[in-house]
PDB file of N, CA and C in Angstrom:
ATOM      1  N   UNK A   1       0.850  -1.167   0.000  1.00  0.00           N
ATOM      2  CA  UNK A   1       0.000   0.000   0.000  1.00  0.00           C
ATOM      3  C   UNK A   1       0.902   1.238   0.000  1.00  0.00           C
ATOM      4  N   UNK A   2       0.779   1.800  -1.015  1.00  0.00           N
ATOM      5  CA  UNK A   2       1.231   3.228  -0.893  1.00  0.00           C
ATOM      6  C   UNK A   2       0.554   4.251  -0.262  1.00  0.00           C
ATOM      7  N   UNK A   3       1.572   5.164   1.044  1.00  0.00           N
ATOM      8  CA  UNK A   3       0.665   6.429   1.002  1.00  0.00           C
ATOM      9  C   UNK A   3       1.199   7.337   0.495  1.00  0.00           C
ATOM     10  N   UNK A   4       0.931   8.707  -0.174  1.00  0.00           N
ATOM     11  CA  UNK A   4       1.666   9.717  -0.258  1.00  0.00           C
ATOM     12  C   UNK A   4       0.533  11.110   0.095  1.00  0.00           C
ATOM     13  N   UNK A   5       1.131  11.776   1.029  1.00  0.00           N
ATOM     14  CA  UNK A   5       0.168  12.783   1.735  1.00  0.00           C
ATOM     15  C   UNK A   5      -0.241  14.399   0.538  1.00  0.00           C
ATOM     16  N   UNK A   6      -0.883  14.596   0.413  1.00  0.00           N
ATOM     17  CA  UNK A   6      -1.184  15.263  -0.314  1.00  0.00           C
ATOM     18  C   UNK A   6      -0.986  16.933  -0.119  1.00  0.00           C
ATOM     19  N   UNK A   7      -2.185  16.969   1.073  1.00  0.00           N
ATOM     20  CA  UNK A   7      -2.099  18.398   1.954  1.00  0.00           C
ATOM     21  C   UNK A   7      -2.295  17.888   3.601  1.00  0.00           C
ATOM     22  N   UNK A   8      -1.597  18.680   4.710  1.00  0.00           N
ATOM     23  CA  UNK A   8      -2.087  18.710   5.696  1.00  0.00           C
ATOM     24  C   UNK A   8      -2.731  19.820   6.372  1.00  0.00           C
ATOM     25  N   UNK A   9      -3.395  20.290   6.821  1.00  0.00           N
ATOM     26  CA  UNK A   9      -3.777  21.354   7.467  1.00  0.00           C
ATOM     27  C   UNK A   9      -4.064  21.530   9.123  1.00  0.00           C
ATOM     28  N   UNK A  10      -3.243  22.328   9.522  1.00  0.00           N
ATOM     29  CA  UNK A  10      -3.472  22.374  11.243  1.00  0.00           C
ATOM     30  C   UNK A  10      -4.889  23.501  11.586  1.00  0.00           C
ATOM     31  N   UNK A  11      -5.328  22.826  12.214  1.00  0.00           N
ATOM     32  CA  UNK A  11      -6.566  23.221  12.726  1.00  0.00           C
ATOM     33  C   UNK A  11      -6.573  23.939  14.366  1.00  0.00           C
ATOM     34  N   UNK A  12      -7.277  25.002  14.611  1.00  0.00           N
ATOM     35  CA  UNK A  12      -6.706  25.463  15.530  1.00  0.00           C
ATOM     36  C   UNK A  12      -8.395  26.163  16.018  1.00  0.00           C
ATOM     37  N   UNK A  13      -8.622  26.219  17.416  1.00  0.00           N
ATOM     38  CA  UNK A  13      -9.330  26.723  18.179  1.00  0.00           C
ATOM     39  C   UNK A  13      -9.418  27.120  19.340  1.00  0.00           C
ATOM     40  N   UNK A  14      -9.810  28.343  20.006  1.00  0.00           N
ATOM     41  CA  UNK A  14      -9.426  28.405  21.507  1.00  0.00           C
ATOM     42  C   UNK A  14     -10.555  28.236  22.155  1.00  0.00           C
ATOM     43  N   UNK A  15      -9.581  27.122  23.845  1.00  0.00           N
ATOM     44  CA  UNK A  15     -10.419  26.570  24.660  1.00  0.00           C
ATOM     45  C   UNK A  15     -11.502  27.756  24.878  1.00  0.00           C
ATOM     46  N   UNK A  16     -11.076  29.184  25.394  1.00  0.00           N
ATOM     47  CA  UNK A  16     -12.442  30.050  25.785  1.00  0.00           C
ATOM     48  C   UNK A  16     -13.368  30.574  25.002  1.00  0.00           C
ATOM     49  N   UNK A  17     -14.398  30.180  24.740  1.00  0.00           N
ATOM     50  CA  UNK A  17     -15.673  30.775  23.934  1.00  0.00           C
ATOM     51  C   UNK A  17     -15.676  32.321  24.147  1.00  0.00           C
ATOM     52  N   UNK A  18     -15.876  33.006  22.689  1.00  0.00           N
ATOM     53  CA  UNK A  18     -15.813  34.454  22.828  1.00  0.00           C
ATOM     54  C   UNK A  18     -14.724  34.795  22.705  1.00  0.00           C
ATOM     55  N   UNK A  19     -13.172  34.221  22.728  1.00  0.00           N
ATOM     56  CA  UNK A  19     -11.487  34.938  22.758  1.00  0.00           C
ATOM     57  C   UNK A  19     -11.182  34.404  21.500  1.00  0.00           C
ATOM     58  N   UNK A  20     -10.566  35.322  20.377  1.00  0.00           N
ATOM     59  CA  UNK A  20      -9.827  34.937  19.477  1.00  0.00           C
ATOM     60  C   UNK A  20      -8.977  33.982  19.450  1.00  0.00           C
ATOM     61  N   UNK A  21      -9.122  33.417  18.093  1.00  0.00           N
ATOM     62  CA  UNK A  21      -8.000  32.028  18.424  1.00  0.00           C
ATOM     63  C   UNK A  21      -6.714  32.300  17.603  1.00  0.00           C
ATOM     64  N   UNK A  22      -5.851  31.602  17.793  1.00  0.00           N
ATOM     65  CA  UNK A  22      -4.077  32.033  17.572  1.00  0.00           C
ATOM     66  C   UNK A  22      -3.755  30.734  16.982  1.00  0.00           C
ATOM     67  N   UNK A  23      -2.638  30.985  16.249  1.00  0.00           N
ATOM     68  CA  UNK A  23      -2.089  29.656  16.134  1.00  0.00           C
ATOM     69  C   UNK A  23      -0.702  29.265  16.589  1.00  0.00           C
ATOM     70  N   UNK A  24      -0.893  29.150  18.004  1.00  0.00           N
ATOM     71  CA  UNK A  24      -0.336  28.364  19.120  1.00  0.00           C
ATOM     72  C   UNK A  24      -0.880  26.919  19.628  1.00  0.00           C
ATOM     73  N   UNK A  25       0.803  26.647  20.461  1.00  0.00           N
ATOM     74  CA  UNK A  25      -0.024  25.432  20.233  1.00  0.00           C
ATOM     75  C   UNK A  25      -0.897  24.753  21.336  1.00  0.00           C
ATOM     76  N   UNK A  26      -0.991  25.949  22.365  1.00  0.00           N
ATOM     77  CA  UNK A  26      -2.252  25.828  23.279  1.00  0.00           C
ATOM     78  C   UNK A  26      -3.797  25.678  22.626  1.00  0.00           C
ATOM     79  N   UNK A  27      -3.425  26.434  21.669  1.00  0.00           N
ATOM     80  CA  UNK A  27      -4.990  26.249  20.473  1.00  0.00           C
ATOM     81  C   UNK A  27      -5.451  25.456  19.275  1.00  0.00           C
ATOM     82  N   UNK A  28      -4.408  24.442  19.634  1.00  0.00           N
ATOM     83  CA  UNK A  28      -4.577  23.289  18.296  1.00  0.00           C
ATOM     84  C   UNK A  28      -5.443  22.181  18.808  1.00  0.00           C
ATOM     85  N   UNK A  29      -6.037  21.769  17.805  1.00  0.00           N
ATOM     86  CA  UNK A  29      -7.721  21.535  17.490  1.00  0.00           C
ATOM     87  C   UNK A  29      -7.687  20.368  16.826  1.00  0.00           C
ATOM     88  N   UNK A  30      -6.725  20.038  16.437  1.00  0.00           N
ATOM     89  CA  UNK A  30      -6.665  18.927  15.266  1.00  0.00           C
ATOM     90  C   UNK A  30      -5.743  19.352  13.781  1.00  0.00           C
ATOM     91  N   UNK A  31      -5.851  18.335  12.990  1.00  0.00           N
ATOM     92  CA  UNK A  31      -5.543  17.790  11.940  1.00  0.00           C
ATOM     93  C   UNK A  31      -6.064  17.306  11.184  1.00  0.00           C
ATOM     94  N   UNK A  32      -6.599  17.707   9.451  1.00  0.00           N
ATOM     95  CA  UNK A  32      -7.073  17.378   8.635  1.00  0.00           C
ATOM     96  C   UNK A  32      -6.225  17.149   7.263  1.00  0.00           C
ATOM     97  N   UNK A  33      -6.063  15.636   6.780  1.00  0.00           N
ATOM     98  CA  UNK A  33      -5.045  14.897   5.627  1.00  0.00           C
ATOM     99  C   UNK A  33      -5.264  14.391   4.815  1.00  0.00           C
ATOM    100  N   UNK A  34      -5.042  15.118   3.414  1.00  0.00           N
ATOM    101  CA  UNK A  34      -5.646  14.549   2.544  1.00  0.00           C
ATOM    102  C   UNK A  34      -4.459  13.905   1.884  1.00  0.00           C
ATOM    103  N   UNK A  35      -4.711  12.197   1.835  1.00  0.00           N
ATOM    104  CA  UNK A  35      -3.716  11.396   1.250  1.00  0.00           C
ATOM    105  C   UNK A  35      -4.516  10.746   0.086  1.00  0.00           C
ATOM    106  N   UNK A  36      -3.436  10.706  -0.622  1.00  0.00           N
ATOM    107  CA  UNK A  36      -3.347   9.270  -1.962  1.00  0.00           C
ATOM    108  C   UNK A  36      -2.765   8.344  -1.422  1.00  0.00           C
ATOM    109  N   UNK A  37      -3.794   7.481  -1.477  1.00  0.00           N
ATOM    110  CA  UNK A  37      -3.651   6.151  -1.092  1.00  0.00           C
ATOM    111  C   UNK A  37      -4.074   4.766  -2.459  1.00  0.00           C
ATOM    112  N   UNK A  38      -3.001   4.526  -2.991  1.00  0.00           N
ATOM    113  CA  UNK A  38      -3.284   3.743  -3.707  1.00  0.00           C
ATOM    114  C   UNK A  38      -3.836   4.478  -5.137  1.00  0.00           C
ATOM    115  N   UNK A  39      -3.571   5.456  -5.345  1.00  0.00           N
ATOM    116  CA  UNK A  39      -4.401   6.110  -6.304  1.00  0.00           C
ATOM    117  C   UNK A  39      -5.678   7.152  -5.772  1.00  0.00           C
ATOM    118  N   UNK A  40      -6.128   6.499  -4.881  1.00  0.00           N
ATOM    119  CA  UNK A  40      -7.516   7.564  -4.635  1.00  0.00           C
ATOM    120  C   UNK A  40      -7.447   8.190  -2.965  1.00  0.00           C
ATOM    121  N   UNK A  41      -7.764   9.442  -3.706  1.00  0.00           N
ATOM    122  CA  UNK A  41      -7.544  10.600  -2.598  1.00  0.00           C
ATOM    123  C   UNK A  41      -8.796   9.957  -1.195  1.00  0.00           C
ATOM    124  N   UNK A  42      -8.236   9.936  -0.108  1.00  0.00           N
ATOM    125  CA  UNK A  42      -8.952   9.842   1.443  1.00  0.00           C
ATOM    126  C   UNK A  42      -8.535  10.856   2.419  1.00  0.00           C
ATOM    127  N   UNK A  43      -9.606  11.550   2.904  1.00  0.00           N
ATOM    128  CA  UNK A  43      -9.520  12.563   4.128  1.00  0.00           C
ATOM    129  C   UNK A  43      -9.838  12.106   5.549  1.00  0.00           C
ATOM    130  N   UNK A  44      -8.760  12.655   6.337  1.00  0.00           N
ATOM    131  CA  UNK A  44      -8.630  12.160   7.493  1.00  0.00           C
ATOM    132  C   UNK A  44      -8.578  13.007   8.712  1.00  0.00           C
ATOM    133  N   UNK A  45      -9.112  12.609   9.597  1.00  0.00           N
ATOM    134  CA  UNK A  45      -9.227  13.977  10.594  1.00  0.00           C
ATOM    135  C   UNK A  45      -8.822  13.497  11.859  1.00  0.00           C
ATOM    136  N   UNK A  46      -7.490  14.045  12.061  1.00  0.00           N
ATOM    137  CA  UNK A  46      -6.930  13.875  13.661  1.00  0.00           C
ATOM    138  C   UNK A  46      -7.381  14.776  14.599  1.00  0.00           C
ATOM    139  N   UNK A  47      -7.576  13.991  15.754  1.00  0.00           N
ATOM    140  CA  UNK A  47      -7.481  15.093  17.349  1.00  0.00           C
ATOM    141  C   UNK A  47      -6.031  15.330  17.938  1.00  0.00           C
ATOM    142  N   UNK A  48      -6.137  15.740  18.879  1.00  0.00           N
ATOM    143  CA  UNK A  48      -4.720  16.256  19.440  1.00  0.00           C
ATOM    144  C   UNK A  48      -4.241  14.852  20.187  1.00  0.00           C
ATOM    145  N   UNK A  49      -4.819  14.398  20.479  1.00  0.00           N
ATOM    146  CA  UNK A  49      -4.424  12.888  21.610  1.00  0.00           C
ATOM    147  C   UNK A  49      -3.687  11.791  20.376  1.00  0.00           C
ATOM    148  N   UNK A  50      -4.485  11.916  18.732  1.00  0.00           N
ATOM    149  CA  UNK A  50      -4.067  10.880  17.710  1.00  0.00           C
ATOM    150  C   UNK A  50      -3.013  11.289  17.341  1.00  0.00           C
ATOM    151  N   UNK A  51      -2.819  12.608  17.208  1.00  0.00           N
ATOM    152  CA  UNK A  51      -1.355  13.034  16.373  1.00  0.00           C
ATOM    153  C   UNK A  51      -1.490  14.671  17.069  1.00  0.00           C
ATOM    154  N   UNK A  52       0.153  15.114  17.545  1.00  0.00           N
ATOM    155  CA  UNK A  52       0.117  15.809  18.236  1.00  0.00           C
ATOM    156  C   UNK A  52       0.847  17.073  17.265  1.00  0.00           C
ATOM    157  N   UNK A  53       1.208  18.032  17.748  1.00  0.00           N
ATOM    158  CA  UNK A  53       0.760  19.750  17.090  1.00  0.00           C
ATOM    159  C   UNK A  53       1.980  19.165  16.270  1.00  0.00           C
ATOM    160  N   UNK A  54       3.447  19.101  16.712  1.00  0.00           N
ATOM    161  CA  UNK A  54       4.599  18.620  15.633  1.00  0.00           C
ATOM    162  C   UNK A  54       4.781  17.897  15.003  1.00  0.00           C
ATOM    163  N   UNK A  55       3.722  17.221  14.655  1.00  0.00           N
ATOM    164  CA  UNK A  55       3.920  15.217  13.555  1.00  0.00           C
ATOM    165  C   UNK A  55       4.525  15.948  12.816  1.00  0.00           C
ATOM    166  N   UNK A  56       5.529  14.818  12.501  1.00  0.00           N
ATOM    167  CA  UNK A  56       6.662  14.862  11.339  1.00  0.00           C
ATOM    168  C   UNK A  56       5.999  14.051  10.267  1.00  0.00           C
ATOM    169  N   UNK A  57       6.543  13.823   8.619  1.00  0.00           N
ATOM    170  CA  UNK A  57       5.803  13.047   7.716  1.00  0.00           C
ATOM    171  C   UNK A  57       5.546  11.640   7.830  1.00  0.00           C
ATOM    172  N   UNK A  58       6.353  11.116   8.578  1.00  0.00           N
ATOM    173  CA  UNK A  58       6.657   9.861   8.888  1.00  0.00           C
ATOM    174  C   UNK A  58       5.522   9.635   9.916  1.00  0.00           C
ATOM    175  N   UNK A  59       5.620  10.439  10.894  1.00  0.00           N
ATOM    176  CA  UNK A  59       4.242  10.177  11.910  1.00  0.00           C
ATOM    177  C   UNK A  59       3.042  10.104  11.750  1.00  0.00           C
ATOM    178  N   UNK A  60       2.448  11.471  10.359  1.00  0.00           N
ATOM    179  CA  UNK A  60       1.308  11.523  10.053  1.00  0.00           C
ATOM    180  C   UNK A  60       1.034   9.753   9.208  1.00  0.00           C
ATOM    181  N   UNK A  61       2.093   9.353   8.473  1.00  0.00           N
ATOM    182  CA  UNK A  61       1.747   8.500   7.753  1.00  0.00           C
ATOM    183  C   UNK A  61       1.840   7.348   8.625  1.00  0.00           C
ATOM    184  N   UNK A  62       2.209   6.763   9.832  1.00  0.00           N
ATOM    185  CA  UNK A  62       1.918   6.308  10.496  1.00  0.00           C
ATOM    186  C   UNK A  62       0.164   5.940  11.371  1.00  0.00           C
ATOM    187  N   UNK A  63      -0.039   7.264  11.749  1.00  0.00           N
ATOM    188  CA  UNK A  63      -1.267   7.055  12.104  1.00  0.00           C
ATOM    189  C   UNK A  63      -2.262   7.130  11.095  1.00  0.00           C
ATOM    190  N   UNK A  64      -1.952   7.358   9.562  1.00  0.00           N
ATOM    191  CA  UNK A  64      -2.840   7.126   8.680  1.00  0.00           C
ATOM    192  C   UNK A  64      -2.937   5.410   8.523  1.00  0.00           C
ATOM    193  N   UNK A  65      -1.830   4.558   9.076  1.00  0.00           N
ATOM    194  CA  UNK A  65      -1.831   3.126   8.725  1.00  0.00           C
ATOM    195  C   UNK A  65      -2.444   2.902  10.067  1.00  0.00           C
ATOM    196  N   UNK A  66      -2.427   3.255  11.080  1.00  0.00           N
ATOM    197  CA  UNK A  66      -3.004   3.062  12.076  1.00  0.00           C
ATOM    198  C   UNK A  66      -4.834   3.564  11.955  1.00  0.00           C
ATOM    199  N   UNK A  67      -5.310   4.371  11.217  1.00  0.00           N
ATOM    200  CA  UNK A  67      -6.419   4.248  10.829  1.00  0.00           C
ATOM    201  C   UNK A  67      -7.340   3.555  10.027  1.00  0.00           C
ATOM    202  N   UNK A  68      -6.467   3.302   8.792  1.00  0.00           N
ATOM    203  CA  UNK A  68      -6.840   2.159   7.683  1.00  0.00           C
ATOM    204  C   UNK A  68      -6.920   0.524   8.297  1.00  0.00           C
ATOM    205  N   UNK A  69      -5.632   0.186   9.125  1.00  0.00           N
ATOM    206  CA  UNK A  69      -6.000  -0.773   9.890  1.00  0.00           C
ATOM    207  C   UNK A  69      -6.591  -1.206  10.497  1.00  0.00           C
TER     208      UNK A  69
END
């Protein structure tokens, strides 16, 4: 199985309702990945506990095999 990651995007929100959000990494929210897998594009959506604010490429594609599995 091939993966090759396409786009990632860090997602970001702050804990207090009503306060602008930053992109720190007190305010990260998740992770959204769009990989080719095998030919056809799949989107994937991490929380902070699945993959944390610094995944490296190797990591994201890790817990993408850890999802497919």
């Amino acid at each position: 199985m091939s993966i090759n990651i396409k786009s990632s995007v860090i997602q970001f929100r702050n804990p207090q309702i009503g306060q602008p959000t930053r992109a720190v990494v007190e305010h990260y929210y998740g992770r959204r990945v769009i990989a080719g897998i095998d030919g056809t594009d799949q989107t994937f959506k991490f929380v902070p506990s699945e993959l944390h604010f610094e995944a490296t490429e190797e990591e994201i594609i890790m817990a993408i095999n850890l999802k497919i599995n």
